[in-house]
Protein backbone atom coordinates (compact mmCIF):
# COMPACT_ATOMS: atom_id res chain seq x y z
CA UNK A 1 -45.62 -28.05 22.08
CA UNK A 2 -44.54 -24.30 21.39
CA UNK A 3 -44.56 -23.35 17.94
CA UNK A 4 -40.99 -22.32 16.33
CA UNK A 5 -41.40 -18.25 15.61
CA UNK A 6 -39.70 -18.57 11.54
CA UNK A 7 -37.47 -15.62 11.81
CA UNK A 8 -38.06 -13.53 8.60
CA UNK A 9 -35.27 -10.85 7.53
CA UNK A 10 -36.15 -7.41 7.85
CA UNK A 11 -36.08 -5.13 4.97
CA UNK A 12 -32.41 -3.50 6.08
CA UNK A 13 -31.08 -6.86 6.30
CA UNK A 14 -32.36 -7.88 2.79
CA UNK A 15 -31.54 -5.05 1.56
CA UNK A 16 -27.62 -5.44 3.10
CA UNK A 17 -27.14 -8.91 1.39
CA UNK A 18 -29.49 -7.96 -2.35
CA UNK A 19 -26.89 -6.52 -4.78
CA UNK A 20 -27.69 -3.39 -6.97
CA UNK A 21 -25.80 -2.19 -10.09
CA UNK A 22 -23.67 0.30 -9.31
CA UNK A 23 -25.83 2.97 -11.63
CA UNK A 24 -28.73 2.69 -9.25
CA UNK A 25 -26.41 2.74 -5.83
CA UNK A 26 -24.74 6.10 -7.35
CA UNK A 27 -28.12 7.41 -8.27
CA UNK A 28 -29.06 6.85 -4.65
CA UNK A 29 -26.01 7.87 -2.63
CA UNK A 30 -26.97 10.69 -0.57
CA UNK A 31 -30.51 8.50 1.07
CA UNK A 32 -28.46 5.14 1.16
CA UNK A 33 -24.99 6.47 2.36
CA UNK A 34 -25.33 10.24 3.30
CA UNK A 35 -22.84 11.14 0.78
CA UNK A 36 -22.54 13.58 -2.22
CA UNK A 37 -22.34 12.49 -5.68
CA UNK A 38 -18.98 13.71 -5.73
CA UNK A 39 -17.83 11.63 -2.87
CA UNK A 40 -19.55 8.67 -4.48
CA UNK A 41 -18.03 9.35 -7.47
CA UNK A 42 -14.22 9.43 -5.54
CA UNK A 43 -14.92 6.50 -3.78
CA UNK A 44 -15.84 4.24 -6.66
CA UNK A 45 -13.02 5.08 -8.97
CA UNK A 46 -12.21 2.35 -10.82
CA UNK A 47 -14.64 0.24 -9.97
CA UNK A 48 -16.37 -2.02 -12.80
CA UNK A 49 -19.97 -1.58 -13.21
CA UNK A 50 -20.94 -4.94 -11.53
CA UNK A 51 -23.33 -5.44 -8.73
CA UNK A 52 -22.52 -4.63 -4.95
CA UNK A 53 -24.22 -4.68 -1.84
CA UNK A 54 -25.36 -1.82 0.32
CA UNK A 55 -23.01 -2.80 2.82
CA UNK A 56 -19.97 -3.67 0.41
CA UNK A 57 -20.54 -0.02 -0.79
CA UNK A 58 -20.57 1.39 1.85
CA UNK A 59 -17.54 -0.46 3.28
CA UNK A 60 -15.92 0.67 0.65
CA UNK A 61 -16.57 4.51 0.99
CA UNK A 62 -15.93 4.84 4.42
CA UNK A 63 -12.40 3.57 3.37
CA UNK A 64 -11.70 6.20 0.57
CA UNK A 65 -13.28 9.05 2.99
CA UNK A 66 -10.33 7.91 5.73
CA UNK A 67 -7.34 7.83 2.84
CA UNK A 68 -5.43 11.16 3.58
CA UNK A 69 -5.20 13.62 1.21
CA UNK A 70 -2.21 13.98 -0.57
């Protein structure tokens, strides 16, 4: 019999579903999201400081960056 290969999650993937305060993501914003503290800063407006993911932030700033100016 072949032996089932246990598929492990990679570090991206653990690191897509593990939620971080949102001190540490803002601290981090230009490695994790390629953004400037300023546009961090924009796109988290009046968010609490609970615990997202990577890819909830993210998400989330890719919407503010495509809201038109006014």
């Amino acid at each position: 019999m072949a032996k089932k290969e246990m598929e492990t999650p990679t570090v991206s993937e653990v690191s897509e579903t593990k939620k971080f305060p949102l001190s540490v993501l803002r601290d981090n914003c230009t490695k994790l999201f390629g953004v400037t503290s300023s546009t961090f800063a924009g796109a988290t407006v009046g968010l609490s400081d609970g615990e997202y993911t990577i890819a909830d932030m993210n998400n989330k700033i890719k919407v503010w960056l495509k809201k038109e100016v006014k």
